[in-house]
N, C-alpha and C. Protein backbone atom coordinates (compact mmCIF):
# COMPACT_ATOMS: atom_id res chain seq x y z
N UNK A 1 66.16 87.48 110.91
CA UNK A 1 67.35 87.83 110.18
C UNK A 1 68.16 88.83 110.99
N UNK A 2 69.63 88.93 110.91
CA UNK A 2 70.30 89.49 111.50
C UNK A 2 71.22 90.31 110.54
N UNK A 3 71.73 91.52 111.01
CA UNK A 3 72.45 92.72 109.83
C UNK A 3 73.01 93.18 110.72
N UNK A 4 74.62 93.67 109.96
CA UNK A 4 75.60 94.48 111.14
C UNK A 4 75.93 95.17 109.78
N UNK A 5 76.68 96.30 110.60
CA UNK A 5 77.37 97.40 109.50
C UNK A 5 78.91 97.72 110.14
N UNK A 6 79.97 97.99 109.60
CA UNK A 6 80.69 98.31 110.36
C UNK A 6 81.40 99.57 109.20
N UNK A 7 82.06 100.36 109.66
CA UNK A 7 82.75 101.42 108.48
C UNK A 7 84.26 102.01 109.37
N UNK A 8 85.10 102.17 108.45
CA UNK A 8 86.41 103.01 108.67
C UNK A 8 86.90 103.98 108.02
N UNK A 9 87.20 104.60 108.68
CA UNK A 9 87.68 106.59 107.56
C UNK A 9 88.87 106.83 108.75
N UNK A 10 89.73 107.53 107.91
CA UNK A 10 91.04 107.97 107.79
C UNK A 10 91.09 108.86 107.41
N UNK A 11 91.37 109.93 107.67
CA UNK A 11 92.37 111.43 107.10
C UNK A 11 93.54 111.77 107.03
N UNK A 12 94.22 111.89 106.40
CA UNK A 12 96.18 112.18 106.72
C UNK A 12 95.83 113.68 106.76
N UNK A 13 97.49 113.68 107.71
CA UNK A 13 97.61 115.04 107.27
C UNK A 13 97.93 115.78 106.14
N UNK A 14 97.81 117.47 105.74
CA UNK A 14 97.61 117.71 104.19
C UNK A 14 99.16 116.86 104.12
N UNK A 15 98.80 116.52 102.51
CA UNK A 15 99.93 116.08 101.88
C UNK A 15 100.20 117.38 100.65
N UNK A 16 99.98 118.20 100.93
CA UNK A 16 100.17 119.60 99.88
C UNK A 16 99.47 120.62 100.22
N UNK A 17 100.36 121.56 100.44
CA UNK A 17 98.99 122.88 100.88
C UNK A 17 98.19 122.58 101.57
N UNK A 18 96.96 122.51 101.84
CA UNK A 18 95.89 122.06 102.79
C UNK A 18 95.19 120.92 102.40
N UNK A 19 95.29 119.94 101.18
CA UNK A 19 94.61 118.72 100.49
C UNK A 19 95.21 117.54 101.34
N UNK A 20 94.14 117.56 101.78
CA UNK A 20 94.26 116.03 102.65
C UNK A 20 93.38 114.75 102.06
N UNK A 21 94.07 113.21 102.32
CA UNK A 21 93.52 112.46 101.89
C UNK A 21 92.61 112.00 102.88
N UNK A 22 91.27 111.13 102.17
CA UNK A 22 90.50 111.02 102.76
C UNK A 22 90.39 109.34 102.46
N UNK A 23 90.58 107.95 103.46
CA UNK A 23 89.67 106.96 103.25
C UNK A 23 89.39 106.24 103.87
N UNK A 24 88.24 105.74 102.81
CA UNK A 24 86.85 104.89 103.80
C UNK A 24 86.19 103.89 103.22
N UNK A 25 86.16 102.56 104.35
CA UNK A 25 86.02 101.39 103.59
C UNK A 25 84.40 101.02 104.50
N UNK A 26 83.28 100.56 104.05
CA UNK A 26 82.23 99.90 104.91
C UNK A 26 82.10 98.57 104.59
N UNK A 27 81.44 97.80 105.41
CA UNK A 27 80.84 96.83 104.97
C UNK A 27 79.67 96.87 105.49
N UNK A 28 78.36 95.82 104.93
CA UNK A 28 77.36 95.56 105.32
C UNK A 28 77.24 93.47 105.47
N UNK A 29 76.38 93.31 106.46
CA UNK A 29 76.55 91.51 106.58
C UNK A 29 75.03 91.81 106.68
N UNK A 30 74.41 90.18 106.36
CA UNK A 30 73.05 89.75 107.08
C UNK A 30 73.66 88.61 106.82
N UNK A 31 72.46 87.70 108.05
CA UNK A 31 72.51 86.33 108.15
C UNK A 31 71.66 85.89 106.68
N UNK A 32 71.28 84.40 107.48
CA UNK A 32 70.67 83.70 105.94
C UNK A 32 69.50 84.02 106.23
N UNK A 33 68.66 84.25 105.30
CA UNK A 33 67.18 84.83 105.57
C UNK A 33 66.39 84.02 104.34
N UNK A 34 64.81 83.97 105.45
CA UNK A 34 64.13 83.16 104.40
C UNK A 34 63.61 84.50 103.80
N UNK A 35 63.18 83.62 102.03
CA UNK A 35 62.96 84.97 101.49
C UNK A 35 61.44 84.35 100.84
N UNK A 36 61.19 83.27 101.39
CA UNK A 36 59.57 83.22 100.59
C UNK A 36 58.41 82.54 102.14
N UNK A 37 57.44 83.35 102.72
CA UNK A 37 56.82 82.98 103.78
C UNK A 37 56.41 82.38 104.22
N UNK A 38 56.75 81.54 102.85
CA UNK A 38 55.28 79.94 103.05
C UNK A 38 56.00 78.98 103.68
N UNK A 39 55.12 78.03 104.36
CA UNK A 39 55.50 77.33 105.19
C UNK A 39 56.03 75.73 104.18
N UNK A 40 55.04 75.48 103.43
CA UNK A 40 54.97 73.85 102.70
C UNK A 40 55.26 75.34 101.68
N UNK A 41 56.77 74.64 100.50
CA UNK A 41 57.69 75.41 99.41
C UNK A 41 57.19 74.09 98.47
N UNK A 42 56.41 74.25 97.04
CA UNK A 42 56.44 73.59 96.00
C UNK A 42 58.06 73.23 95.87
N UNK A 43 59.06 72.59 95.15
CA UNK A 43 60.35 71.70 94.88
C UNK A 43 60.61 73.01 94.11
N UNK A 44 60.16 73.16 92.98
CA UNK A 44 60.81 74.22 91.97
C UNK A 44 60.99 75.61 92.94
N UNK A 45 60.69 75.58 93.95
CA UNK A 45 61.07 77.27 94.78
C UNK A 45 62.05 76.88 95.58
N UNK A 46 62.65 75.48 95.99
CA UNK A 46 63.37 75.69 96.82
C UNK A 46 64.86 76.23 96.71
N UNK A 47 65.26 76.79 95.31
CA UNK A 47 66.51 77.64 94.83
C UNK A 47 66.14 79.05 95.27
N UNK A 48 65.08 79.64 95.87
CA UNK A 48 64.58 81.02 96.24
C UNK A 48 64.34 80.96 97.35
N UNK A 49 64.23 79.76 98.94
CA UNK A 49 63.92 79.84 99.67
C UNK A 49 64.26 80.52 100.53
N UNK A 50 65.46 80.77 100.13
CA UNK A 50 66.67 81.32 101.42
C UNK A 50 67.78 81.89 100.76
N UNK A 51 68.12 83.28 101.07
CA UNK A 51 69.16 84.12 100.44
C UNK A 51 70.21 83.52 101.62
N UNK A 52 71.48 83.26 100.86
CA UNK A 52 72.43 82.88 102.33
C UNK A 52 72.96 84.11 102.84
N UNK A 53 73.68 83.80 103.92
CA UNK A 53 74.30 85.10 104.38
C UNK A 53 75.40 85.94 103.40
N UNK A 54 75.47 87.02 103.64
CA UNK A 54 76.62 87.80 102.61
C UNK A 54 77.30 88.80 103.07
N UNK A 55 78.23 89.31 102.53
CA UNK A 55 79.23 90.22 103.01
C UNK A 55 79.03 91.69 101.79
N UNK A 56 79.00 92.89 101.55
CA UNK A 56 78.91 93.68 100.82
C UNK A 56 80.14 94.64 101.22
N UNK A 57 81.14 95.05 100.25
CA UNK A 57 82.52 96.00 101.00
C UNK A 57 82.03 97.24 99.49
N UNK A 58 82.16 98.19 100.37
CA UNK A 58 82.57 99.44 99.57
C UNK A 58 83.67 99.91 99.88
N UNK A 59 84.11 100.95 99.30
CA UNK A 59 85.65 102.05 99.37
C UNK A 59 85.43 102.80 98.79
N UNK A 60 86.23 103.95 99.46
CA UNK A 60 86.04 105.17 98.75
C UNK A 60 87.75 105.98 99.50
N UNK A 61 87.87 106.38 98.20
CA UNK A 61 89.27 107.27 98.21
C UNK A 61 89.29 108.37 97.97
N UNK A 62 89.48 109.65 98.20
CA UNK A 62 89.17 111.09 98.14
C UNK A 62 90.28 111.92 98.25
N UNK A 63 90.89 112.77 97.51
CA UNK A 63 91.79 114.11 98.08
C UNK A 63 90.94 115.09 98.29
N UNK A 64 90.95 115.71 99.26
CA UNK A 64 89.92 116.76 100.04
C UNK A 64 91.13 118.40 99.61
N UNK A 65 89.98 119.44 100.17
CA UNK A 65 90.70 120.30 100.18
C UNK A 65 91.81 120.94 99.39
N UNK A 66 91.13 120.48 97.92
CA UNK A 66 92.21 120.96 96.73
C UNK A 66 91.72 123.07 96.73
N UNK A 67 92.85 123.68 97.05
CA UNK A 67 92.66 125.02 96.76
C UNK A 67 92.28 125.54 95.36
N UNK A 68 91.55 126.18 95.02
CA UNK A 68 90.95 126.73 93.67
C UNK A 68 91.11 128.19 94.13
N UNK A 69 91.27 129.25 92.61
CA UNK A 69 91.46 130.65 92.92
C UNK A 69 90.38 131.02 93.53
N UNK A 70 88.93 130.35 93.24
CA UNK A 70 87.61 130.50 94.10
C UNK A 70 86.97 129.34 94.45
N UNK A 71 87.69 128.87 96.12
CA UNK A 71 86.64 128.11 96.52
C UNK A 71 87.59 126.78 96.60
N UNK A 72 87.45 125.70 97.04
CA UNK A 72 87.67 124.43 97.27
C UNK A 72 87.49 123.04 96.05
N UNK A 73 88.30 122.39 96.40
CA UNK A 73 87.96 121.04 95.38
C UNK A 73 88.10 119.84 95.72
N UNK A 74 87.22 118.62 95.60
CA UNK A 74 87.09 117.63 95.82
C UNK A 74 87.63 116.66 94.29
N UNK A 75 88.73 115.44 94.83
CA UNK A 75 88.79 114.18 93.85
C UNK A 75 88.61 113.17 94.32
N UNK A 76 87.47 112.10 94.10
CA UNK A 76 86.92 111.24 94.61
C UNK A 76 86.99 109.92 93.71
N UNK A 77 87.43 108.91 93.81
CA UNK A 77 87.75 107.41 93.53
C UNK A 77 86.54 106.14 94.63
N UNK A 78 85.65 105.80 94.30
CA UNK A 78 84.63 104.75 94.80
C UNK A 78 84.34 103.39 94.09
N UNK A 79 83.99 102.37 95.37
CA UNK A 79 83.47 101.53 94.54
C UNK A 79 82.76 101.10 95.27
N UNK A 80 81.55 100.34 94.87
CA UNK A 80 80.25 99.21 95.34
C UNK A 80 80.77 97.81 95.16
N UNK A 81 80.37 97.18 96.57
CA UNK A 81 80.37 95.89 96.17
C UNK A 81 81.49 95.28 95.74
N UNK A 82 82.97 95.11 96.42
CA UNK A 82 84.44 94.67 95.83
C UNK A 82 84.14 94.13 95.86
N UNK A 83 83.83 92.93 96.62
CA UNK A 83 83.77 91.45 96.92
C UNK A 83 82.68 91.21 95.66
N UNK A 84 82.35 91.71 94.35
CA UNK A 84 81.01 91.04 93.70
C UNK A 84 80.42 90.22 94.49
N UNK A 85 79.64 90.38 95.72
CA UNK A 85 78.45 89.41 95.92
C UNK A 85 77.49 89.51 94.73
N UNK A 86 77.23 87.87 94.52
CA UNK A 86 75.99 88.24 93.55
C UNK A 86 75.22 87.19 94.53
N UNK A 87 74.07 87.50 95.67
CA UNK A 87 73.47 87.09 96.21
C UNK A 87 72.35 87.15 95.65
N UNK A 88 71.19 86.31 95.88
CA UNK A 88 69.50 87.36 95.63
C UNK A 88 69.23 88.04 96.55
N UNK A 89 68.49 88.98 96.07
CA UNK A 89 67.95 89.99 97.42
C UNK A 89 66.70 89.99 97.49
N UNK A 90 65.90 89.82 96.28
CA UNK A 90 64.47 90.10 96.75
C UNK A 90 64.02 89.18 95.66
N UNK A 91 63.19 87.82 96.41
CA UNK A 91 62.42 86.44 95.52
C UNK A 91 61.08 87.11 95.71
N UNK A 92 60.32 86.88 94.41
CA UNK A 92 59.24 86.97 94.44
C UNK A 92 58.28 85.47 93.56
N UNK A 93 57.48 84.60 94.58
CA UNK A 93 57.08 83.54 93.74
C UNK A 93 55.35 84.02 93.20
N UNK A 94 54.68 83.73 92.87
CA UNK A 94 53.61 84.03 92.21
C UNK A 94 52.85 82.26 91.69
N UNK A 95 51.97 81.97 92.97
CA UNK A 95 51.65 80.45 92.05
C UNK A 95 52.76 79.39 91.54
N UNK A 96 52.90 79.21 90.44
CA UNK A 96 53.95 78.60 89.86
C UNK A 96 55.00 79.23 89.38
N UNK A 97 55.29 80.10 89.62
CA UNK A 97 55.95 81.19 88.80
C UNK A 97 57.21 81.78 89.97
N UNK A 98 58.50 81.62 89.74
CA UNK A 98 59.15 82.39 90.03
C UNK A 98 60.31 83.49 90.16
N UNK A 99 60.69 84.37 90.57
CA UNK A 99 61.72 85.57 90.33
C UNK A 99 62.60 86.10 90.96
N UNK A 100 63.80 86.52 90.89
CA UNK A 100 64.67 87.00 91.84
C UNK A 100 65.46 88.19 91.62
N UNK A 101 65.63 89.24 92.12
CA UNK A 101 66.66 90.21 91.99
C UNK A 101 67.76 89.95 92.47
N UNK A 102 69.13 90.20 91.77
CA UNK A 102 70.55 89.78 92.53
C UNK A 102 71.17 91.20 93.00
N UNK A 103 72.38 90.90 93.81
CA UNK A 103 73.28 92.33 94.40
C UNK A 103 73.72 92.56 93.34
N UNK A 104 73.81 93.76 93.22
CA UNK A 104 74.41 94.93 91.59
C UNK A 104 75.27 94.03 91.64
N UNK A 105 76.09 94.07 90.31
CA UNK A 105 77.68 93.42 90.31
C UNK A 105 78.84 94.90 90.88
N UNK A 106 79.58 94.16 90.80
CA UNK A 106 80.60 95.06 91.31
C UNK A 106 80.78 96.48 90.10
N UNK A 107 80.82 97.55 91.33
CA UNK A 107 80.85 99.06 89.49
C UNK A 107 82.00 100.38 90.91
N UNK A 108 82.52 101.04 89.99
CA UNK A 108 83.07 101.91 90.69
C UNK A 108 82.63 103.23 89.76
N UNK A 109 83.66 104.24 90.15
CA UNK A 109 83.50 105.79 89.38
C UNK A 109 84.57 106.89 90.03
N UNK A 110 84.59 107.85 89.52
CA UNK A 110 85.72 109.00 90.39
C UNK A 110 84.69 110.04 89.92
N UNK A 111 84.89 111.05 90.92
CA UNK A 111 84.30 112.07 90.64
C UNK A 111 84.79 113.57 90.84
């Protein structure tokens, strides 16, 4: 299996007093990966055999450097996962039995 990461960040200059914006986008890739070891796959596993390749994007938006009468302040805007991949990530078969975890769905927050 193969995985790259790549990320970008930006700062302006302050746009007020000393609060500068801050942003930053990543992504994460892997190829297609087998996700169960066995060589001969019973029919009912072959929907778990292989996670395909995927793309994962975050962002994150920030004003930095908000002045306070004591001390500094941060406003922060994020998110996981724009693109909702809903890939599997981790198959687990057991005998006849099988299971899969998917990529979170897409969620953000500010902070």
């Amino acid at each position: 299996m193969q995985r790259a990461n790549i990320a970008a960040q930006y700062k302006t200059q302050p746009v007020f007093k000393e609060a500068q914006l801050l942003f930053r986008t990543d992504a994460s890739w892997h190829s297609k990966e087998r996700t169960i070891g066995q060589t001969s796959i019973p029919p009912q596993f072959e929907s778990v055999a292989f996670s395909p390749a995927s793309w994962v994007l975050n962002a994150r938006v920030a004003l930095q450097h908000i002045k306070l009468p004591e001390g500094d302040m941060e406003v922060a805007l994020w998110a996981k996962n724009l693109n909702d991949n809903g890939t599997m990530m981790f198959p687990i078969n057991f005998f006849y039995l099988a299971s899969t975890t998917y990529q979170p769905a897409r969620r953000s927050a500010s902070t």
